[in-house]
PDB file of N, CA and C in Angstrom:
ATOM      1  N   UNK A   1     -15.763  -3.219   6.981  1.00  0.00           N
ATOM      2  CA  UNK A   1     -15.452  -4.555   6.502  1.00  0.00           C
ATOM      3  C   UNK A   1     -15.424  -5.490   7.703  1.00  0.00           C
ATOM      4  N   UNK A   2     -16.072  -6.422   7.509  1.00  0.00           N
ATOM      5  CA  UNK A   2     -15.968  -7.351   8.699  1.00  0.00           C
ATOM      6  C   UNK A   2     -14.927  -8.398   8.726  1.00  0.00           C
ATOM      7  N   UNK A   3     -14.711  -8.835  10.137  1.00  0.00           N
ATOM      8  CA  UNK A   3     -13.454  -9.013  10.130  1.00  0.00           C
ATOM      9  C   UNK A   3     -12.621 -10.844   9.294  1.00  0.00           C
ATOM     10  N   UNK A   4     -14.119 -11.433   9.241  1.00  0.00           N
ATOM     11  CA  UNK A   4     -13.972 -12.487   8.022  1.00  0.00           C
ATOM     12  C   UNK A   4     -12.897 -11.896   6.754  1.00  0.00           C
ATOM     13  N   UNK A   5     -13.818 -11.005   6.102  1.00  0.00           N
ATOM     14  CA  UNK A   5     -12.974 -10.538   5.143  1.00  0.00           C
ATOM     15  C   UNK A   5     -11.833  -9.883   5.163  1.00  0.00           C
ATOM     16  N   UNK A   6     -11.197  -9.261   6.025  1.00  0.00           N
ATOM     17  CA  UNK A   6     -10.056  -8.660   6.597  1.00  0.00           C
ATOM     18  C   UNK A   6      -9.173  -9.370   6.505  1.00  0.00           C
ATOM     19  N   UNK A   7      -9.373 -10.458   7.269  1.00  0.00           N
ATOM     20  CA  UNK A   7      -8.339 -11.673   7.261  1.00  0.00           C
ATOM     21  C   UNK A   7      -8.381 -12.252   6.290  1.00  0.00           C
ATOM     22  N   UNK A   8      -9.013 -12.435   5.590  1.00  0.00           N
ATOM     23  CA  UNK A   8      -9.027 -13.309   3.693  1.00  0.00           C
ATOM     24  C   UNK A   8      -8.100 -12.647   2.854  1.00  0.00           C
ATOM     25  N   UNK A   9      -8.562 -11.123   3.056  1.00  0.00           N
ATOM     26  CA  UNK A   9      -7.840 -10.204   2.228  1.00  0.00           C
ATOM     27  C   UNK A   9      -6.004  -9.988   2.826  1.00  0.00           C
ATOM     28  N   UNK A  10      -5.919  -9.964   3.888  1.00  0.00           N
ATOM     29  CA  UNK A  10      -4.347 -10.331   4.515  1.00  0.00           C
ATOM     30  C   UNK A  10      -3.866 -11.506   4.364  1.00  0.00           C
ATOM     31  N   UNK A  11      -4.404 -12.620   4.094  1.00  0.00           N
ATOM     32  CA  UNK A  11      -4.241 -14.095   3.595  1.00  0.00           C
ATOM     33  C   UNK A  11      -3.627 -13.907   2.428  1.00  0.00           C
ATOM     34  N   UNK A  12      -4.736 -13.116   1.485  1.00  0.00           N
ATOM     35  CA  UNK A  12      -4.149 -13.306   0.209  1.00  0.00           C
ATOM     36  C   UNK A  12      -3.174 -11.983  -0.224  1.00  0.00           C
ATOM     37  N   UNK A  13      -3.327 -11.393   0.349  1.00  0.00           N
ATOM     38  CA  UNK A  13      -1.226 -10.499   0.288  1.00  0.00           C
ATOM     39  C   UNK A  13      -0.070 -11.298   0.517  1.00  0.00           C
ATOM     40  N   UNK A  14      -0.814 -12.078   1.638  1.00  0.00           N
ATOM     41  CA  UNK A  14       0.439 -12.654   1.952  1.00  0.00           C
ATOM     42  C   UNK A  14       1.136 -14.052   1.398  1.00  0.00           C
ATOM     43  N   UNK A  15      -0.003 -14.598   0.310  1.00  0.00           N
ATOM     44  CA  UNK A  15       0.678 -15.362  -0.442  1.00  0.00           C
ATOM     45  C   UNK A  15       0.985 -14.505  -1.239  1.00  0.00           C
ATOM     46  N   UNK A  16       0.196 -13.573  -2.417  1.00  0.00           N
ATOM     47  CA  UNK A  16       0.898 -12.583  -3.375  1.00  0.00           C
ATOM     48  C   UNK A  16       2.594 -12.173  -2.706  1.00  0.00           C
ATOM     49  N   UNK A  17       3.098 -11.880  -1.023  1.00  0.00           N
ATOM     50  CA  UNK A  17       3.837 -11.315  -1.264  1.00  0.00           C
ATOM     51  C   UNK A  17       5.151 -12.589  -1.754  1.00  0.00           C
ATOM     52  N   UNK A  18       4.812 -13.994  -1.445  1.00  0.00           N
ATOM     53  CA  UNK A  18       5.635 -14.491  -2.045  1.00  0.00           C
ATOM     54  C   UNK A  18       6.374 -14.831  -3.634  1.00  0.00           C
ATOM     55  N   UNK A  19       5.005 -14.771  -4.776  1.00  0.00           N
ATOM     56  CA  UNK A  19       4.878 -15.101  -5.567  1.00  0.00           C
ATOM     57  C   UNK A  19       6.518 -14.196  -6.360  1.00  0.00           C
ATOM     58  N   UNK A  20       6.038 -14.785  -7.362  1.00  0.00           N
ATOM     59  CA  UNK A  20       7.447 -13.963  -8.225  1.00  0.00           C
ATOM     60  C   UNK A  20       6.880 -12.764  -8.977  1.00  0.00           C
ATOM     61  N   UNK A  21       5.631 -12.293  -9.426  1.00  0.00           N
ATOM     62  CA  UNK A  21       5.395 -11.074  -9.336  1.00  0.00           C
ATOM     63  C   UNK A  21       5.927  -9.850  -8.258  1.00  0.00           C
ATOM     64  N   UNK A  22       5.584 -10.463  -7.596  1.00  0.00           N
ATOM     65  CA  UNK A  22       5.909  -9.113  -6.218  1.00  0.00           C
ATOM     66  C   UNK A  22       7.567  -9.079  -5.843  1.00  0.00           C
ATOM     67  N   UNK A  23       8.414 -10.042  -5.904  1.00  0.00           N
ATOM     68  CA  UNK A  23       9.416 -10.349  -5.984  1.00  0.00           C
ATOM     69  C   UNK A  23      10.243  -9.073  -7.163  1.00  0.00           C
ATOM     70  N   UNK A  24       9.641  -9.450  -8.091  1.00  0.00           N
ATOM     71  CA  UNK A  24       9.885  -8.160  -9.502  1.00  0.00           C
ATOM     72  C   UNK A  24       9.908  -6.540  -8.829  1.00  0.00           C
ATOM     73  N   UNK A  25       8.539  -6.616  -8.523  1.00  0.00           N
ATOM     74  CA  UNK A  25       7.895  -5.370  -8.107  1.00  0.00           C
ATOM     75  C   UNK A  25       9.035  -5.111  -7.167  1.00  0.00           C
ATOM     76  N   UNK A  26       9.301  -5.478  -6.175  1.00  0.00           N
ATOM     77  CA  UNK A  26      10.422  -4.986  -5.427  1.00  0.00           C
ATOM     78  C   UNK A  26      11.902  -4.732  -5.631  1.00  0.00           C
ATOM     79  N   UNK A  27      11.853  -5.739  -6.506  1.00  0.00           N
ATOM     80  CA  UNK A  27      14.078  -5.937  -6.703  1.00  0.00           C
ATOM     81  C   UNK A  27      13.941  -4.323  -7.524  1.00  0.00           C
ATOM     82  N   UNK A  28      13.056  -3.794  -8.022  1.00  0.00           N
ATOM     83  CA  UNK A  28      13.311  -2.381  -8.860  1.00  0.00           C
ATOM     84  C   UNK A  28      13.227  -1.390  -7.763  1.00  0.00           C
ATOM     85  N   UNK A  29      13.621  -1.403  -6.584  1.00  0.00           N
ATOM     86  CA  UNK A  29      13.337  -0.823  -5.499  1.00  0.00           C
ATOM     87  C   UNK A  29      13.175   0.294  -5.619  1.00  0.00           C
ATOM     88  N   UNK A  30      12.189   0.802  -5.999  1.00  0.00           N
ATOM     89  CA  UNK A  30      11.461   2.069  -6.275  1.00  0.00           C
ATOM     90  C   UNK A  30       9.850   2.086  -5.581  1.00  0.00           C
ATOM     91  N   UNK A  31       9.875   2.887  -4.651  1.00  0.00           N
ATOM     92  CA  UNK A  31       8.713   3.130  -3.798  1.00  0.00           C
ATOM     93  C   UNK A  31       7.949   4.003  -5.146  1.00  0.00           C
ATOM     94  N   UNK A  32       6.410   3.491  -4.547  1.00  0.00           N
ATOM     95  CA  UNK A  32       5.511   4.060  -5.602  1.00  0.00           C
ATOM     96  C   UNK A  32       5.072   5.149  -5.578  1.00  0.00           C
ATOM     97  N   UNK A  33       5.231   5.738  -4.284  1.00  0.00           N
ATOM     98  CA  UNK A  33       4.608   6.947  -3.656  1.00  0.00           C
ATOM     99  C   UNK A  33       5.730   8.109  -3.970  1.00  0.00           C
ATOM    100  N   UNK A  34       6.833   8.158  -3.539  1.00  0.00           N
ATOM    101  CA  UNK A  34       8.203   9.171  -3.412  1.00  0.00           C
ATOM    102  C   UNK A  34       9.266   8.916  -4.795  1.00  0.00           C
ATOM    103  N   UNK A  35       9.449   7.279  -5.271  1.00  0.00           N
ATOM    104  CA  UNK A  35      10.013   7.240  -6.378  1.00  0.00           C
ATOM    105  C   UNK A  35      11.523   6.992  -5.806  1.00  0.00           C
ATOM    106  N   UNK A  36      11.790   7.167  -4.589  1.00  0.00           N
ATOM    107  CA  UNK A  36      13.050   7.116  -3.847  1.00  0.00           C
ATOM    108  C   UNK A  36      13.437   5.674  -4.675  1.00  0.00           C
ATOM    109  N   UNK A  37      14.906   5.364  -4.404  1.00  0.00           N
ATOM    110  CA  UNK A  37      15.604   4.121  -4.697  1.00  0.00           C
ATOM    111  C   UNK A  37      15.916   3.253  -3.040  1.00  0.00           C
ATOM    112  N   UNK A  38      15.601   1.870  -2.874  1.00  0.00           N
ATOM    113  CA  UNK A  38      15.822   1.746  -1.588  1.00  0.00           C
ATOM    114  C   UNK A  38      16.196   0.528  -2.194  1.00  0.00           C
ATOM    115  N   UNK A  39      16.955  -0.529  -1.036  1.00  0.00           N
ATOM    116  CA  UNK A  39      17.270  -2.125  -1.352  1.00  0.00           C
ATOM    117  C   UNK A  39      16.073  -2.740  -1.242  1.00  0.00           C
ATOM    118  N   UNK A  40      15.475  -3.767  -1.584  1.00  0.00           N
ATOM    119  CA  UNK A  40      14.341  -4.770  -1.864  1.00  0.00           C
ATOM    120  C   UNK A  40      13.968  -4.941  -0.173  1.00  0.00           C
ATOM    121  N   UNK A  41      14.543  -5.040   0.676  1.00  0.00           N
ATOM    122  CA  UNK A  41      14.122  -5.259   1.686  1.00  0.00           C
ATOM    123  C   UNK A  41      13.368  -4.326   2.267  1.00  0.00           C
ATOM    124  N   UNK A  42      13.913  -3.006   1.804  1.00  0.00           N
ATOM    125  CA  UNK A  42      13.398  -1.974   2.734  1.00  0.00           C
ATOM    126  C   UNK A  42      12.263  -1.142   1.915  1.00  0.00           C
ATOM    127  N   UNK A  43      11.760  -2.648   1.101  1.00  0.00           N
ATOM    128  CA  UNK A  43      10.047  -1.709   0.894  1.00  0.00           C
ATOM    129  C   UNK A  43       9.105  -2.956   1.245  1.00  0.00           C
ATOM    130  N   UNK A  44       8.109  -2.414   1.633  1.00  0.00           N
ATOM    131  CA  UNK A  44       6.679  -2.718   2.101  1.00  0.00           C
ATOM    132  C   UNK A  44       5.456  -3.276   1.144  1.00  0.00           C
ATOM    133  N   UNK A  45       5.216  -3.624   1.579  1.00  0.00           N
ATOM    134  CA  UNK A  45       3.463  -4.060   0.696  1.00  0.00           C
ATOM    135  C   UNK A  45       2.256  -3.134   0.677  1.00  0.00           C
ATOM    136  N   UNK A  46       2.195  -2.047   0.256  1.00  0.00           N
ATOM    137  CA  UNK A  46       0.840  -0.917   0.362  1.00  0.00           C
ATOM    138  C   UNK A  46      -0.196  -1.805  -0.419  1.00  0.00           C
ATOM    139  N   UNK A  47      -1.397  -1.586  -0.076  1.00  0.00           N
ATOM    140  CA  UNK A  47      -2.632  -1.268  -0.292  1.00  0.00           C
ATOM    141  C   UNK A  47      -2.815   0.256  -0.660  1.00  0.00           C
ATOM    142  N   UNK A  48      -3.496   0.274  -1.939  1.00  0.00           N
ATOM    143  CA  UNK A  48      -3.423   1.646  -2.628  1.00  0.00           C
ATOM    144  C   UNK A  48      -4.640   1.772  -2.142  1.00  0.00           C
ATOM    145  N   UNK A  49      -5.387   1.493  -1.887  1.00  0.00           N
ATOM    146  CA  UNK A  49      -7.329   1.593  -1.209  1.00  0.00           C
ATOM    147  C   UNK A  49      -6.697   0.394  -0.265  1.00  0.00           C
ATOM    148  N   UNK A  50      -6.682   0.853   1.120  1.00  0.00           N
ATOM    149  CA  UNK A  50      -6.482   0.071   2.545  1.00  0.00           C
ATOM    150  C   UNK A  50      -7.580  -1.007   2.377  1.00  0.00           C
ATOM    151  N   UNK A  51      -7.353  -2.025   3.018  1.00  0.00           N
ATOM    152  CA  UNK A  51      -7.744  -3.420   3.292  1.00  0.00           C
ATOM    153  C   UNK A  51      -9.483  -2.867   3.625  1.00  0.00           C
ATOM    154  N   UNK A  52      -8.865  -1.725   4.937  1.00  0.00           N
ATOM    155  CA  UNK A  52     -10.047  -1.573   5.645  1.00  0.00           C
ATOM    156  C   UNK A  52     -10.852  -0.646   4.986  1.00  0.00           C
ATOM    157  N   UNK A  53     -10.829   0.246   3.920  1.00  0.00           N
ATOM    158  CA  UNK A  53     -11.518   0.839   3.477  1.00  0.00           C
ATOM    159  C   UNK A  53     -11.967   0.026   2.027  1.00  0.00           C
ATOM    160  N   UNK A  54     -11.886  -0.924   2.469  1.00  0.00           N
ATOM    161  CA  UNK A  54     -12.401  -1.950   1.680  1.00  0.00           C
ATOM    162  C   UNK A  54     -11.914  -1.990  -0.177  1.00  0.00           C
ATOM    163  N   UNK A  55     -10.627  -1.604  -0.260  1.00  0.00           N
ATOM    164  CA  UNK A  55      -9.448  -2.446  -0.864  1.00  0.00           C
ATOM    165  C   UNK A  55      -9.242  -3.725  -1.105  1.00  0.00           C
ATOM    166  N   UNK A  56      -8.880  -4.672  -1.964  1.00  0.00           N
ATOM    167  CA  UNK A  56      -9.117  -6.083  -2.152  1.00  0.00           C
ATOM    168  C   UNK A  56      -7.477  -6.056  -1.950  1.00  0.00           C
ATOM    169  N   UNK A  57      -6.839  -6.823  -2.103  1.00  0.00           N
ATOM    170  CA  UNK A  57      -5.592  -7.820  -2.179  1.00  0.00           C
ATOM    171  C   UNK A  57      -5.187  -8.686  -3.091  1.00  0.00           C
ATOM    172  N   UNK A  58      -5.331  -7.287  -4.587  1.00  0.00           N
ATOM    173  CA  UNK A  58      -5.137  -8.191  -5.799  1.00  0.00           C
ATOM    174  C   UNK A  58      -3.446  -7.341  -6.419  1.00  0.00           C
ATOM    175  N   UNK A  59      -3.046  -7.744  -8.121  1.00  0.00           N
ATOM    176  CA  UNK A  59      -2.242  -7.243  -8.452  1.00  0.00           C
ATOM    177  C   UNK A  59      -2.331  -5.639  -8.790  1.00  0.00           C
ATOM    178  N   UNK A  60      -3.837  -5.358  -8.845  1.00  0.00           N
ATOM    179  CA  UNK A  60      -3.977  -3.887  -9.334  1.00  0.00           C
ATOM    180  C   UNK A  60      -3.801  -3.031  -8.102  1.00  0.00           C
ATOM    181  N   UNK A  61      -3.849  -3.464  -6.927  1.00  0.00           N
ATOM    182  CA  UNK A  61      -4.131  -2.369  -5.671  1.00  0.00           C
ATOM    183  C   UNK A  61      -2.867  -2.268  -4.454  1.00  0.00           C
ATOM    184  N   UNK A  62      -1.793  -3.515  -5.008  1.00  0.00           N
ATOM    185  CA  UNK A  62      -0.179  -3.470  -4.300  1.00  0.00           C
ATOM    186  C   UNK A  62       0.941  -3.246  -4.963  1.00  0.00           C
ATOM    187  N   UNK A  63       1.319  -2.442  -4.320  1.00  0.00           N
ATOM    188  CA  UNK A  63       2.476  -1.712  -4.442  1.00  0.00           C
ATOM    189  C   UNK A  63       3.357  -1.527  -3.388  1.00  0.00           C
ATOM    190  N   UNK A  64       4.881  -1.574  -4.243  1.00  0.00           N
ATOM    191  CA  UNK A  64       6.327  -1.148  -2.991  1.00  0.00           C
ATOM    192  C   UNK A  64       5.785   0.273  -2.761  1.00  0.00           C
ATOM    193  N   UNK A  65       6.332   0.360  -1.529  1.00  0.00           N
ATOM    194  CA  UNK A  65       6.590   1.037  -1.028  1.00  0.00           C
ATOM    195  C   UNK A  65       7.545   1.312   0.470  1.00  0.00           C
ATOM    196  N   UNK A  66       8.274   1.992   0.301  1.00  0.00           N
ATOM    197  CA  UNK A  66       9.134   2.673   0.899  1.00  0.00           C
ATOM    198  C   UNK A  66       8.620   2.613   2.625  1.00  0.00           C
ATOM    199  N   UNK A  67       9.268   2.635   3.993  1.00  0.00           N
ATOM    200  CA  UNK A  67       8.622   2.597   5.150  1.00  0.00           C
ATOM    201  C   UNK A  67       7.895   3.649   5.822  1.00  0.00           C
ATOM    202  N   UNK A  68       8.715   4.862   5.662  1.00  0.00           N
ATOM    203  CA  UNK A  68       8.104   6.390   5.672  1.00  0.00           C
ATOM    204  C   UNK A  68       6.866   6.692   4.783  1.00  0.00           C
ATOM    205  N   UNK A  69       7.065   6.593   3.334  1.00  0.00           N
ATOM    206  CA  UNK A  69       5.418   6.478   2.872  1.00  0.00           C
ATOM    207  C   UNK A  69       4.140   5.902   3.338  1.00  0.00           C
ATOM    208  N   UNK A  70       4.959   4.611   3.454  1.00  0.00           N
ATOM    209  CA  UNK A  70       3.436   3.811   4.083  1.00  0.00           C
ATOM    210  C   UNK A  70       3.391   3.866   5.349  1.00  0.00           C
ATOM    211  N   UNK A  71       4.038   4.609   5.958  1.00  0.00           N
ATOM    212  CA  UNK A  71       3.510   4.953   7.500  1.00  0.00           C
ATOM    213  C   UNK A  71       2.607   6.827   7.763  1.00  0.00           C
ATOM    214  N   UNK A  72       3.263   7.055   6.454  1.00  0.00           N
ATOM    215  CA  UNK A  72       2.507   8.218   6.398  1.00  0.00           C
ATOM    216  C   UNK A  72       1.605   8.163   5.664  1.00  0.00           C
ATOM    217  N   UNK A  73       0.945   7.218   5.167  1.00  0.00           N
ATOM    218  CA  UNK A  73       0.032   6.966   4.140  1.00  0.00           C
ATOM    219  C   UNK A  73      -1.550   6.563   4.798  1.00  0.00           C
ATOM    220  N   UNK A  74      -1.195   5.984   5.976  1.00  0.00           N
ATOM    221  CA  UNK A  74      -2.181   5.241   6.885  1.00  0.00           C
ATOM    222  C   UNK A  74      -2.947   4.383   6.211  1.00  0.00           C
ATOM    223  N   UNK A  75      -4.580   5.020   6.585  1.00  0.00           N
ATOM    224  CA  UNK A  75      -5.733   4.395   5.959  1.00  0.00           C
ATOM    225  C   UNK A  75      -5.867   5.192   4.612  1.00  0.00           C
ATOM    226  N   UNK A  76      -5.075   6.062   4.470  1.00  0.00           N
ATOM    227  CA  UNK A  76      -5.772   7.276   3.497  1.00  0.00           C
ATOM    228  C   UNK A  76      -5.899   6.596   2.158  1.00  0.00           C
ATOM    229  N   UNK A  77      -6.482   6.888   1.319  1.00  0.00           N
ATOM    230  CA  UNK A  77      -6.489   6.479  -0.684  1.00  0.00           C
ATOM    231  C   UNK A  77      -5.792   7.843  -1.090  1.00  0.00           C
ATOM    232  N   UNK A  78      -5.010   7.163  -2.545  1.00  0.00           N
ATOM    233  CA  UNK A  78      -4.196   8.529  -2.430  1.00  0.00           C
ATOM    234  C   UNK A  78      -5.094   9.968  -2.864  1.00  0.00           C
ATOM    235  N   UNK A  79      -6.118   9.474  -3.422  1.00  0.00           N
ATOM    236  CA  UNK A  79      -6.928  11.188  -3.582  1.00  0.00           C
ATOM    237  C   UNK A  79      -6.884  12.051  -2.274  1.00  0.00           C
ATOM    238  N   UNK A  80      -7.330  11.458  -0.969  1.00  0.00           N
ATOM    239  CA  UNK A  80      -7.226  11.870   0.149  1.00  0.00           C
ATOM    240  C   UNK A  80      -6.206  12.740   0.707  1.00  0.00           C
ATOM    241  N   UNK A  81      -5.039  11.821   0.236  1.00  0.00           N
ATOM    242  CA  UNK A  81      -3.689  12.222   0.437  1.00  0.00           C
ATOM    243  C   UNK A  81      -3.124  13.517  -0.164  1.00  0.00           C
ATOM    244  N   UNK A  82      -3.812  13.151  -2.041  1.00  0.00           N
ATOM    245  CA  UNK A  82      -3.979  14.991  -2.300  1.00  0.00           C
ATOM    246  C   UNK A  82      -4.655  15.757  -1.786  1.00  0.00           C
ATOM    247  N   UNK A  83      -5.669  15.916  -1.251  1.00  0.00           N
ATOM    248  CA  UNK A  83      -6.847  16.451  -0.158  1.00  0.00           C
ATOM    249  C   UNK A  83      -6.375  17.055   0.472  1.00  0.00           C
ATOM    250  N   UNK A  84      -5.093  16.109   1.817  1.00  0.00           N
ATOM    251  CA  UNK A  84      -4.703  16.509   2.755  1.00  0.00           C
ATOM    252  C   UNK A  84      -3.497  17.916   3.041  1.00  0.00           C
ATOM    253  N   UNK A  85      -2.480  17.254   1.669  1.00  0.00           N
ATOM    254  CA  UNK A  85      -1.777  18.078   1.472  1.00  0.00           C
ATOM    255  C   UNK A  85      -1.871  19.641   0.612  1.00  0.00           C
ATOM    256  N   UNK A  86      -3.489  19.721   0.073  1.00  0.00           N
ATOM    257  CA  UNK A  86      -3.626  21.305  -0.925  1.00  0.00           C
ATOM    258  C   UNK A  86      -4.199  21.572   0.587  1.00  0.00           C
ATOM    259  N   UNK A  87      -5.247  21.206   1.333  1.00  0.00           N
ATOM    260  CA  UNK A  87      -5.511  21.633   2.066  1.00  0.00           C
ATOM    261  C   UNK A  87      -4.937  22.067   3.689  1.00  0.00           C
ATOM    262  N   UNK A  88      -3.572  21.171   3.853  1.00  0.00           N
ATOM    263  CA  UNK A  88      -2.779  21.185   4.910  1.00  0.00           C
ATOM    264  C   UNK A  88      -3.446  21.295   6.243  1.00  0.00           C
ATOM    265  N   UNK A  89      -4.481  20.591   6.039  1.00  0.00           N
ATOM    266  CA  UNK A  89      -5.095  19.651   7.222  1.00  0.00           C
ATOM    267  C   UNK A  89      -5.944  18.389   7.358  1.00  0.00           C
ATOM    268  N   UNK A  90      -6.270  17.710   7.979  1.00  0.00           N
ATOM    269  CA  UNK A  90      -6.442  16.534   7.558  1.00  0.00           C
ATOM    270  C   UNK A  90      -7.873  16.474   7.467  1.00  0.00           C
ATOM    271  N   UNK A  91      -8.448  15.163   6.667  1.00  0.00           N
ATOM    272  CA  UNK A  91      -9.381  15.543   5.981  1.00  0.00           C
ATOM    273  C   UNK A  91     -10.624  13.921   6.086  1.00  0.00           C
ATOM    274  N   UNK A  92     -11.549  13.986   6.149  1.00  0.00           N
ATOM    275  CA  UNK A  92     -12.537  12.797   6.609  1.00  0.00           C
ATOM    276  C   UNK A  92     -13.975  12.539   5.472  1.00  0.00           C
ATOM    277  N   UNK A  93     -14.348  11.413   5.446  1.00  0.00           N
ATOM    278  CA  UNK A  93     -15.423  11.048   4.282  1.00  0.00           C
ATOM    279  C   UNK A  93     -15.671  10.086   5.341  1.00  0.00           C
TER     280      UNK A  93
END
């Protein structure tokens, strides 16, 4: 993805993260990944398909999430993520 679009697509998260949709999405502080309960602050904005793996920055592809998930989540999509973990090593396309 070039880096025009990179930044368009982080533009527009970052008005989404104000809106009162995402606002919702969070006060239920439930990470999407683990399901954990956390306070509204202490979840994140995921990209379910990363920005850079060319993911858009709409309502279908963000989600809370928790800080440990999405740091362990990286670039990966979550199929990957199942990938990584039946196979318990990491895994490339």
């Amino acid at each position: 993805m070039d880096e025009k679009k990179f930044k368009l697509e982080k533009a527009k998260a970052r008005k989404l993260r104000q809106s009162q949709w995402w606002k919702q999405k969070v006060q239920s502080g439930i990470c999407h990944y683990c399901g954990g309960h956390f306070p509204s602050d202490a979840l994140t904005m995921d990209h379910i398909v990363p920005i850079s793996r060319g993911g858009k920055s709409n309502r279908g592809n963000l989600v809370p999430a928790c800080k440990k998930c999405n740091s362990n989540k990286k670039y990966y999509t979550p199929a990957e993520i199942i990938l990584k973990e039946k196979l318990d090593q990491d895994v490339c396309f």
